[in-house]
Protein backbone atom coordinates (compact mmCIF):
# COMPACT_ATOMS: atom_id res chain seq x y z
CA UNK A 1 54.84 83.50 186.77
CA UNK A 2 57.13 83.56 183.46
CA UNK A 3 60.32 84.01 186.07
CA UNK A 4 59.36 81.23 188.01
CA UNK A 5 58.80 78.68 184.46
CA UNK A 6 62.39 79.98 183.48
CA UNK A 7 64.04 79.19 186.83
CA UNK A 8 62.56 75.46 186.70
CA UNK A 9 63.92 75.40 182.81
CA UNK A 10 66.86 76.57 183.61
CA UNK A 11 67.34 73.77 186.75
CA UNK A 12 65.79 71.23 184.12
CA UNK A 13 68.31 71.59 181.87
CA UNK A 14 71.02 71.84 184.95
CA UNK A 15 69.73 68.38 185.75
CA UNK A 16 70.11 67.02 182.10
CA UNK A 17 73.57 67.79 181.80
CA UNK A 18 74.84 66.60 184.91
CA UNK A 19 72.90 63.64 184.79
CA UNK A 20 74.07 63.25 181.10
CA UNK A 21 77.89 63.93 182.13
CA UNK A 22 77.96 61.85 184.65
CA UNK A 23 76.59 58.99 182.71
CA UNK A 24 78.87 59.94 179.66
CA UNK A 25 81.81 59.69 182.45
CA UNK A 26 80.80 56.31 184.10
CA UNK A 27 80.40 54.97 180.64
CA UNK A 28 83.92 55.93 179.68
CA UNK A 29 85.49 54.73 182.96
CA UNK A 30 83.78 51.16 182.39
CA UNK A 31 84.89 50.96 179.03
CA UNK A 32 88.19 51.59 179.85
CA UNK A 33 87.92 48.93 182.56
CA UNK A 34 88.84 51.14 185.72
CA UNK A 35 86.22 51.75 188.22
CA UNK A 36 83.74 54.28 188.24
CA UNK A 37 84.20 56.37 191.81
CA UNK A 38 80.75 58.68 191.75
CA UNK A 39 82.01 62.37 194.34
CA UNK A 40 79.08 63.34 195.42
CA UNK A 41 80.59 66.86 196.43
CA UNK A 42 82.20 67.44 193.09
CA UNK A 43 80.68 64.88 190.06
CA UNK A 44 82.46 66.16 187.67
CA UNK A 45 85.84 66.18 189.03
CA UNK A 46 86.44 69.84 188.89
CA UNK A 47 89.68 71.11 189.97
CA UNK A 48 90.91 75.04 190.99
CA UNK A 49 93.22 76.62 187.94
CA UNK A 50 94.99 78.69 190.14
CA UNK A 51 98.46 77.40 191.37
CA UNK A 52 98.88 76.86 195.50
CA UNK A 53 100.87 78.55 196.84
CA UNK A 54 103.01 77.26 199.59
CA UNK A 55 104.61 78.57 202.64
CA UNK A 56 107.51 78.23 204.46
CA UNK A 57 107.07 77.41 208.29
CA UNK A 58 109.96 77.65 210.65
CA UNK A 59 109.39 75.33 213.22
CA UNK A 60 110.78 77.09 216.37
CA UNK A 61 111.67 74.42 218.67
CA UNK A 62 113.45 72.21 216.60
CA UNK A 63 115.09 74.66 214.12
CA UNK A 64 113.92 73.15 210.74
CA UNK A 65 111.43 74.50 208.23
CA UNK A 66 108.58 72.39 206.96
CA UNK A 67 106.52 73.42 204.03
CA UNK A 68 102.78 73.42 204.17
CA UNK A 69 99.96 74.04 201.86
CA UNK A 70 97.48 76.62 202.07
């Protein structure tokens, strides 16, 4: 019983500071006049620290290379 009261404090407080940050973020957007865009599959706008790395594809039939993303 105590694990399960942990896991639904722990997912409280989860809620609270999303909630809270994405409040906090709207607020900040409409103060600075721009519009407030709310990403439902990433609210808080996170972004991968690792650098892309890209690859060079030689494109056969036409002789060129074209770079793509992975």
């Amino acid at each position: 019983m105590d694990n399960i009261s942990n896991l639904l404090a722990f997912l409280r407080l989860f809620l609270i500071l999303l909630i809270g940050g994405t409040i906090f973020k709207a607020c900040i957007s409409l103060m600075q006049g721009k519009k407030f865009e709310l990403n439902l599959r990433n609210p808080m706008n996170l972004k991968a620290r690792w650098p892309i790395k890209k690859e060079v594809i030689m494109n056969e039939s036409k002789g060129t290379e074209t770079k793509g993303k992975e």
